[in-house]
Protein backbone atom coordinates (compact mmCIF):
# COMPACT_ATOMS: atom_id res chain seq x y z
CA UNK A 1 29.12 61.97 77.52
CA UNK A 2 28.55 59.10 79.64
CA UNK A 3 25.84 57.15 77.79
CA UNK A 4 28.11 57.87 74.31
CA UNK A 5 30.91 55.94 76.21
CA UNK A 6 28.11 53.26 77.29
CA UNK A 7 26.96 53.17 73.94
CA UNK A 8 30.78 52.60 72.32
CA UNK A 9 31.61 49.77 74.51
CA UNK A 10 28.70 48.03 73.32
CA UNK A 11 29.26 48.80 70.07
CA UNK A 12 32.75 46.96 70.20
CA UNK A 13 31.55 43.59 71.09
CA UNK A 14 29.11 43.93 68.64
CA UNK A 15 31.14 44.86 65.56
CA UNK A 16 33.40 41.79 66.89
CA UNK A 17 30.80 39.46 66.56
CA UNK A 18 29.63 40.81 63.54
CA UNK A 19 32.86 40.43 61.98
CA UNK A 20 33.43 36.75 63.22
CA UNK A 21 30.05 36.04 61.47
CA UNK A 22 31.23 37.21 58.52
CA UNK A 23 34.40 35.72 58.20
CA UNK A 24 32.51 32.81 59.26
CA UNK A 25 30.13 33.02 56.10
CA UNK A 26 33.05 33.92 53.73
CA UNK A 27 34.97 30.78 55.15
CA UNK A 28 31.80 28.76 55.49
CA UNK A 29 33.21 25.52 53.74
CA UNK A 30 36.33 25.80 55.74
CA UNK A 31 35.07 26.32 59.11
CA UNK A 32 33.08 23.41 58.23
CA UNK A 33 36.01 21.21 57.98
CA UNK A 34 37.61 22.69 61.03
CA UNK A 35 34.61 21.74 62.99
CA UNK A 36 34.63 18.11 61.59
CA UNK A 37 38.34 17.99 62.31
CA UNK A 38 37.65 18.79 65.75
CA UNK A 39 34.46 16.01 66.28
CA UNK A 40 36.33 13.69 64.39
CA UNK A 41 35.11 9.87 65.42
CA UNK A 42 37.70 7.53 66.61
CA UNK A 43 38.29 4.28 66.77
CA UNK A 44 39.48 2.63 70.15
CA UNK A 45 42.56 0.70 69.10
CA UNK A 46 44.03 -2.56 71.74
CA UNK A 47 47.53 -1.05 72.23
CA UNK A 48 48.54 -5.06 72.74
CA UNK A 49 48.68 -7.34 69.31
CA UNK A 50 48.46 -10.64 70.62
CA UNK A 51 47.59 -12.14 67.03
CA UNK A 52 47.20 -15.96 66.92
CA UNK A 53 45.75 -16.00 62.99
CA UNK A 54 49.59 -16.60 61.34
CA UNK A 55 53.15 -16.08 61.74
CA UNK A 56 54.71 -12.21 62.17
CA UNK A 57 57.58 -11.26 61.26
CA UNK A 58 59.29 -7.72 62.63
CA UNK A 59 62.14 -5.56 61.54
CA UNK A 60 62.84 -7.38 58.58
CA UNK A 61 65.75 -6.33 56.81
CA UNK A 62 65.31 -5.69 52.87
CA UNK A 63 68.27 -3.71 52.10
CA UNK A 64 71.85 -2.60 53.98
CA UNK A 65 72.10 0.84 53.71
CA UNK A 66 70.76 2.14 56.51
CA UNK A 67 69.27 0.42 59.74
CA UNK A 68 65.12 1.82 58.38
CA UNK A 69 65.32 -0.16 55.47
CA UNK A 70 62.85 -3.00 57.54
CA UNK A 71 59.47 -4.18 57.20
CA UNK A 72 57.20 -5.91 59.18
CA UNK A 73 55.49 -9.12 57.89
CA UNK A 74 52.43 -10.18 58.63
CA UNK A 75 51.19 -14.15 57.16
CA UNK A 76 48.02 -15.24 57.81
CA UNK A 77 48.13 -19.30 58.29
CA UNK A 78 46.05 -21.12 55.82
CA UNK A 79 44.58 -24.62 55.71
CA UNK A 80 46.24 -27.73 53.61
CA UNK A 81 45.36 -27.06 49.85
CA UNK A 82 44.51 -23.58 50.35
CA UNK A 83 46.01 -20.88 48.16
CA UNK A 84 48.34 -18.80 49.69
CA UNK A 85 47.46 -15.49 50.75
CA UNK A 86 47.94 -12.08 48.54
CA UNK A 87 50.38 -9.64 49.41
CA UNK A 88 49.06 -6.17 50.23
CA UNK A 89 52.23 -3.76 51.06
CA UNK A 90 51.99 -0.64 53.36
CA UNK A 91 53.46 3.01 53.28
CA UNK A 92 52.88 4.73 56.50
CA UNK A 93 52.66 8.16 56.07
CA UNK A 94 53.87 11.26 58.53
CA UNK A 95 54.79 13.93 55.67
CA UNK A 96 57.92 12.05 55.11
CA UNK A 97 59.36 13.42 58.23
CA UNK A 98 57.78 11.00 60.92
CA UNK A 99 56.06 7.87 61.16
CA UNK A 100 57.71 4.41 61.25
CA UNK A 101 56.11 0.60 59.88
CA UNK A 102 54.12 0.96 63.23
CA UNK A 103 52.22 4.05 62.69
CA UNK A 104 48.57 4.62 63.53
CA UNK A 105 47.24 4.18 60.04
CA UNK A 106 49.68 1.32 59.14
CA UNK A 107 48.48 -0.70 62.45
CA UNK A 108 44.55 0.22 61.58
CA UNK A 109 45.28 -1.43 57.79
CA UNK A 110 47.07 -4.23 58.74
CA UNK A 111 45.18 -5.79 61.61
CA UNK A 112 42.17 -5.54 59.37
CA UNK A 113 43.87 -6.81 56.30
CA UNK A 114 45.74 -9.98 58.15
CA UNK A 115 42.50 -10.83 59.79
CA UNK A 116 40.89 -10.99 55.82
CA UNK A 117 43.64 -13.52 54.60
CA UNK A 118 46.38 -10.68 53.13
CA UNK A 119 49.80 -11.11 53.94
CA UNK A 120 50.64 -7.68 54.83
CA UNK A 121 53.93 -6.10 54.79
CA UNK A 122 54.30 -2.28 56.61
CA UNK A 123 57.56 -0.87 55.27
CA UNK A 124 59.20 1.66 57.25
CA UNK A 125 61.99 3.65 54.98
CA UNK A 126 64.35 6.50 55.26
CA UNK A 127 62.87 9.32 56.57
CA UNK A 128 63.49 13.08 55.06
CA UNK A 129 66.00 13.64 57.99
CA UNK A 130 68.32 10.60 56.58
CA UNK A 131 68.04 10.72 53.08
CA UNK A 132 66.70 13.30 50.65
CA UNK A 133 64.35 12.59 47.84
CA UNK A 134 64.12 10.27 46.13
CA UNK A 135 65.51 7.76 49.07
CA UNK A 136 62.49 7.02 50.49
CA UNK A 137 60.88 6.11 47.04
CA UNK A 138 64.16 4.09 46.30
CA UNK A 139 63.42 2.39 49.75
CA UNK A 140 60.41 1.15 48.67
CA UNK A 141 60.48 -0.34 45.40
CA UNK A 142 63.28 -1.96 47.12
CA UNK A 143 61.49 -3.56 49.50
CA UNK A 144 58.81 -4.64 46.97
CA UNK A 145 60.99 -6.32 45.13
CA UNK A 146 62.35 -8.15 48.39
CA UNK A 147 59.12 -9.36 49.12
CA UNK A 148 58.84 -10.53 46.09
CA UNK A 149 61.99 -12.59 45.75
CA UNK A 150 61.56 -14.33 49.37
CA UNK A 151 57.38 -14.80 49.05
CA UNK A 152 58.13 -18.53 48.73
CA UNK A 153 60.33 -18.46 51.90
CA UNK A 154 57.44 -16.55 53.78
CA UNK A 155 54.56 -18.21 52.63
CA UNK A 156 52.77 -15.56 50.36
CA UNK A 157 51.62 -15.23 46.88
CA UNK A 158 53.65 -12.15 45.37
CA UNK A 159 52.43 -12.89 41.89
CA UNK A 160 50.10 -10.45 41.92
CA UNK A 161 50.86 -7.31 44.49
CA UNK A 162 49.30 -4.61 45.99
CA UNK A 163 50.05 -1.67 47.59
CA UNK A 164 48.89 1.11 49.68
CA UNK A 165 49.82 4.59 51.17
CA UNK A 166 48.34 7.41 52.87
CA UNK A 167 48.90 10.74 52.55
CA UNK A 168 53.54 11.28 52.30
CA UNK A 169 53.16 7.42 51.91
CA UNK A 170 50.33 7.62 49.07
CA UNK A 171 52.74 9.95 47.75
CA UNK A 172 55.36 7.05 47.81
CA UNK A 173 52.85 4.23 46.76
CA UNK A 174 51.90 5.80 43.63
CA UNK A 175 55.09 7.02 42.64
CA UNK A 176 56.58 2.81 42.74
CA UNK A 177 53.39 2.36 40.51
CA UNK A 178 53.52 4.51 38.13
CA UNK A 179 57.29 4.57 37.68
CA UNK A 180 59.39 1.82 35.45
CA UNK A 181 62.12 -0.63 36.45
CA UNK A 182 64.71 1.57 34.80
CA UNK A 183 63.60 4.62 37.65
CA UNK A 184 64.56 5.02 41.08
CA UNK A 185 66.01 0.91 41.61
CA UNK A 186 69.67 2.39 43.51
CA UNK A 187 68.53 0.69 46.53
CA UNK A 188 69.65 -3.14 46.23
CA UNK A 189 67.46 -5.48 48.37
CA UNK A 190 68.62 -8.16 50.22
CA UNK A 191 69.08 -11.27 48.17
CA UNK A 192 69.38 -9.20 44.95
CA UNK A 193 72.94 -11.09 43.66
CA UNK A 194 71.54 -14.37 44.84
CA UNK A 195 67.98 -13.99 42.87
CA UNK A 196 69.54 -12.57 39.78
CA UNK A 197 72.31 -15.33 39.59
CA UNK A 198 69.65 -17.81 40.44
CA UNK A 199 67.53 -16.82 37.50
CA UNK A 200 69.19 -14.79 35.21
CA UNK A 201 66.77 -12.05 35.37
CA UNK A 202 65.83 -8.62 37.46
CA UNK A 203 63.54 -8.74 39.47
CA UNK A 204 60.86 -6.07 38.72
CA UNK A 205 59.11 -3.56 41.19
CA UNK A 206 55.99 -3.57 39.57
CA UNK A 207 52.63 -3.60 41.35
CA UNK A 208 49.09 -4.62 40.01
CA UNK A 209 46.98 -2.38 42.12
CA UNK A 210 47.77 0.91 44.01
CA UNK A 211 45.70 2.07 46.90
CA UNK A 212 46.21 5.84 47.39
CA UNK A 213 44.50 7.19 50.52
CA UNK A 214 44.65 11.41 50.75
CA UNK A 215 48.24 10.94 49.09
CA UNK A 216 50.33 13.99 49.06
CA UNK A 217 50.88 13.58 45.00
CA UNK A 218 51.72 17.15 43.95
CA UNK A 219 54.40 18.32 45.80
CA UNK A 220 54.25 21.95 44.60
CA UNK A 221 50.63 22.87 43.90
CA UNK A 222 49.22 22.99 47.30
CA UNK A 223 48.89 26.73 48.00
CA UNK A 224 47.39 27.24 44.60
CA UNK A 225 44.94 24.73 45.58
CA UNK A 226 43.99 25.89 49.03
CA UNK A 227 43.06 29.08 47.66
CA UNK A 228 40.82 27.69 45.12
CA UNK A 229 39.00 25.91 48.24
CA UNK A 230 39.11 29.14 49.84
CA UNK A 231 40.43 27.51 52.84
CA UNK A 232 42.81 30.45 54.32
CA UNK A 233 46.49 29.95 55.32
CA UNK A 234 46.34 30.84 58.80
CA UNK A 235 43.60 27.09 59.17
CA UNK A 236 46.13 25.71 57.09
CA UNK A 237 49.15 26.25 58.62
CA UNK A 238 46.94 25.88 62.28
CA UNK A 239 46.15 22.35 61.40
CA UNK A 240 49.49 21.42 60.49
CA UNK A 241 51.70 23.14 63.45
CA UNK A 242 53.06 19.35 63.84
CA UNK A 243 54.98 19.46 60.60
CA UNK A 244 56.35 23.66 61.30
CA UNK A 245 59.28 22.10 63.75
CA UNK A 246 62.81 22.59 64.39
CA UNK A 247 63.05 18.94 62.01
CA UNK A 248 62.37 20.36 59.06
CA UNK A 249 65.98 22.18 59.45
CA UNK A 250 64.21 25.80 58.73
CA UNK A 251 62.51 25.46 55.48
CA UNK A 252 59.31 26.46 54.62
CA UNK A 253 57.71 22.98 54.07
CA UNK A 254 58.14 19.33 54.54
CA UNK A 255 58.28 18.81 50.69
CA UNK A 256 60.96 21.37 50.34
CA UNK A 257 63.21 19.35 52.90
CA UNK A 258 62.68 16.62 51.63
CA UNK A 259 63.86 18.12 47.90
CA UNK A 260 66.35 20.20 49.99
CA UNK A 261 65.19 23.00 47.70
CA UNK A 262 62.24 25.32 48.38
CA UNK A 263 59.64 23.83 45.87
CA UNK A 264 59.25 27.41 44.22
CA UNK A 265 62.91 27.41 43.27
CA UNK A 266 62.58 24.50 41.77
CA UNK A 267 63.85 24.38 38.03
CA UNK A 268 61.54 22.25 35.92
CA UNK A 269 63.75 19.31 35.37
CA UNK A 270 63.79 19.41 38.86
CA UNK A 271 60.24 19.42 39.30
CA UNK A 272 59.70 16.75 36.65
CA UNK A 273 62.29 14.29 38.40
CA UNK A 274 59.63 14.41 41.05
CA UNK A 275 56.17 14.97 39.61
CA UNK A 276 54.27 11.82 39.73
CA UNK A 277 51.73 12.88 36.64
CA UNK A 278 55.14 13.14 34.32
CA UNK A 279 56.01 9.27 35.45
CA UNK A 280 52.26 8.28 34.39
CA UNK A 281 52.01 10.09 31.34
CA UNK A 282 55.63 9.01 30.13
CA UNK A 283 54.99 5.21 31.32
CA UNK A 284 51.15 4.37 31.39
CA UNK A 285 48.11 4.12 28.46
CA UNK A 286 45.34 2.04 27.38
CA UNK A 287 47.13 -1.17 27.46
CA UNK A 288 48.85 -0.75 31.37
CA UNK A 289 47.22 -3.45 33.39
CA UNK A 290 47.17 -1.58 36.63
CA UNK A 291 44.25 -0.95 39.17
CA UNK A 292 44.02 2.30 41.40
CA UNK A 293 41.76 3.12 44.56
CA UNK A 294 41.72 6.36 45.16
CA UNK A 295 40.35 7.84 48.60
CA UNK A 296 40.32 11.61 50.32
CA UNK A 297 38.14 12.79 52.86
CA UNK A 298 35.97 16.52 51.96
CA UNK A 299 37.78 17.72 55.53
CA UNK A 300 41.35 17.26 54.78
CA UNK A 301 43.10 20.42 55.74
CA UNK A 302 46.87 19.10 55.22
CA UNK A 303 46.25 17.28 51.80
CA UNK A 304 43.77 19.13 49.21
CA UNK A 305 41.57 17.21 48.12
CA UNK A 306 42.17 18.61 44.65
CA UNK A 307 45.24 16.41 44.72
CA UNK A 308 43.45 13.19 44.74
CA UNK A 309 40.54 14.62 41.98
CA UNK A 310 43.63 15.95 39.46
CA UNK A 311 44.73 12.71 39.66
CA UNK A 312 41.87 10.47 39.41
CA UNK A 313 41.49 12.11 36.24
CA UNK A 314 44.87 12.04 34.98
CA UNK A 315 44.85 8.19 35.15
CA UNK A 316 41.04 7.97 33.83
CA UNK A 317 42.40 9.62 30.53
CA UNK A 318 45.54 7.45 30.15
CA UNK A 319 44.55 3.91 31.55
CA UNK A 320 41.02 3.90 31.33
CA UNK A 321 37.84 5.27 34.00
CA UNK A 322 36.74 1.18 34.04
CA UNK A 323 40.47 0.90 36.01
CA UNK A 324 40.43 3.76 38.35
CA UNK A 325 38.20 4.25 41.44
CA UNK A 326 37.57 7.23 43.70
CA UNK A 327 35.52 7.36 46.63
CA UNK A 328 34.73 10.55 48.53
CA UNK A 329 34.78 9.85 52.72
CA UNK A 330 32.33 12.52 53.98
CA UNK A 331 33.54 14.27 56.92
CA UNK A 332 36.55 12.77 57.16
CA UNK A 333 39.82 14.97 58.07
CA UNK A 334 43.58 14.09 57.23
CA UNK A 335 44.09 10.57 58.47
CA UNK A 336 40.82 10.47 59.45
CA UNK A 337 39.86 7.23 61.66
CA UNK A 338 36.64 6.86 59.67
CA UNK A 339 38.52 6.47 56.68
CA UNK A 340 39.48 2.77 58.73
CA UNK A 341 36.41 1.53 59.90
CA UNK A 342 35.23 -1.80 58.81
CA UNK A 343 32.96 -0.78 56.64
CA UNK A 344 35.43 1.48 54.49
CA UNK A 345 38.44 -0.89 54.62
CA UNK A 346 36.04 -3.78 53.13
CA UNK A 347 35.35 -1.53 49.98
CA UNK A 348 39.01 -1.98 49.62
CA UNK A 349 38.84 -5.47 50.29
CA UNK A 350 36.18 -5.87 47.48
CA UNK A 351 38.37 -4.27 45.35
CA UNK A 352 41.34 -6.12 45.67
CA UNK A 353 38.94 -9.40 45.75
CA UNK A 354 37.67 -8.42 42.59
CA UNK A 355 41.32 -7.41 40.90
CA UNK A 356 43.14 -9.90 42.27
């Protein structure tokens, strides 16, 4: 009797490991992006910004509703007979419940993109919390268009604009793209009355090129697609404990406050008023002049990747595959730092060189 007891308590441990090892195997390709989450490289950012290369311009007001309608402006200085430098505007991320103009990401883009001769512009907007969708969309279309209006003031060249956004903010940056001047303009920017009265025209909130990195552009598709990368819930909702908070008010996502609607219960008017692909198919072909960069990293457990492929090929078939770009970043997690090294943020810079 004793060596059958001896015998079961090794047994335990062993069936233990041997289940681990096969969940392991069955969740190969997720455990694999766990572990790169977890030995993730990062970059060692100066918490100072003593930046001597052009004038800087914080919490800059662009509309009056609500005290996070600001940007902060960044304008490189150039020499006598130079051309001024492009604008390159940036939505911060932070699954539309966090995150300011100052953000990680935002800092990591622009203090590589002033240094390159952009005039950058990080727009903070209202968050989830203070205004439900489509506010912080509103927000900033506003504030491209009030960078546009006062680029002469500031020193920029607003002729030809880009724009980026990472994950809730690619969500946002794609969204001003693809959608017209008659969508989502009920924000009036600063020196609105005085441009329009000056000139007799709108202004419009068009952009030339879109950057989207990991952006959150389905809003209702993501368990669907975490299945289909057989990436279980448990990882998923694991890596994303920082969005499951008392801010959220006690619904079941971040999308679904921001809608103030579970997602699910969405009708489909509803869901069209917010689904990005609608905008592009109703308002983009052939002839649409726009540029997109299109990034996601294979280790992303808070945005699918499947996001970023579903649209890549959604614009290839209505613009064009010559005017759409997407680049894989190997190992790279949700906001990954690798994703802002110098040597991925100057394929970006090539881009926008080239489609400037």
């Amino acid at each position: 009797m004793r060596n059958s007891k001896v015998r079961l308590y090794w047994l335990i441990p062993v069936l233990v490991i041997v289940a681990a090892a096969l969940v392991l195997f069955v969740y190969r390709d997720a455990a694999h992006m766990v572990f790169k989450n977890l030995t993730a490289y990062r970059i060692n950012m100066d918490e100072s910004d003593d930046w001597a290369g052009g004038e800087s311009y914080t919490h800059l007001a662009y509309a009056k509703d609500s005290d996070s309608q600001y940007l902060d402006l960044y304008v490189p200085h150039t020499e006598d007979g130079r051309a001024r430098p492009q604008l390159f505007v940036l939505v911060h991320g932070g699954g539309f419940v966090f995150n300011d103009s100052q953000s990680r990401q935002a800092q990591l883009m622009y203090r590589y993109f002033r240094d390159q001769g952009f005039a950058c512009a990080t727009v903070n907007y209202r968050l989830a919390q203070e205004a439900a969708f489509p506010g912080a969309l509103c927000d900033v279309k506003a504030a491209v268009r009030f960078l546009k209006a006062h680029a002469d003031e500031y020193g920029y060249d607003a002729d030809h604009v880009a724009i980026w956004g990472e994950s809730a903010g690619g969500y946002l940056a794609v969204a001003a793209a693809v959608t017209n001047d008659d969508e989502f303009m009920d924000v009036e920017y600063i020196g609105q009355k005085e441009y329009e009265e000056r000139t007799g025209e709108k202004l419009s909130a068009k952009v030339d090129v879109c950057v989207d990195y990991y952006g959150a552009v389905d809003l209702t598709r993501k368990d669907d697609d975490w299945k289909t990368l057989k990436v279980p819930g448990f990882i998923v909702d694991i890596a994303n404990s920082w969005l499951h908070t008392e801010v959220i008010n006690g619904y079941s996502d971040v999308e679904s406050f921001w809608m103030r609607k579970d997602t699910e219960e969405l009708t489909e008017e509803e869901r069209a008023y917010s689904d990005i692909f609608a905008y592009a198919r109703k308002n983009l072909d052939g002839n649409s002049n726009i540029k997109f960069w299109i990034a996601h990293g294979d280790c992303d457990i808070t945005v699918p990747i499947l996001q970023s492929e579903r649209l890549c090929d959604t614009l290839k078939e209505l613009i064009g595959e010559e005017k759409v770009y997407y680049h894989i970043v190997r190992g790279s997690g949700h906001a990954g730092d690798i994703m802002y090294t110098d040597e991925e943020l100057s394929r970006i810079k090539s881009f926008l060189d080239t489609n400037s």
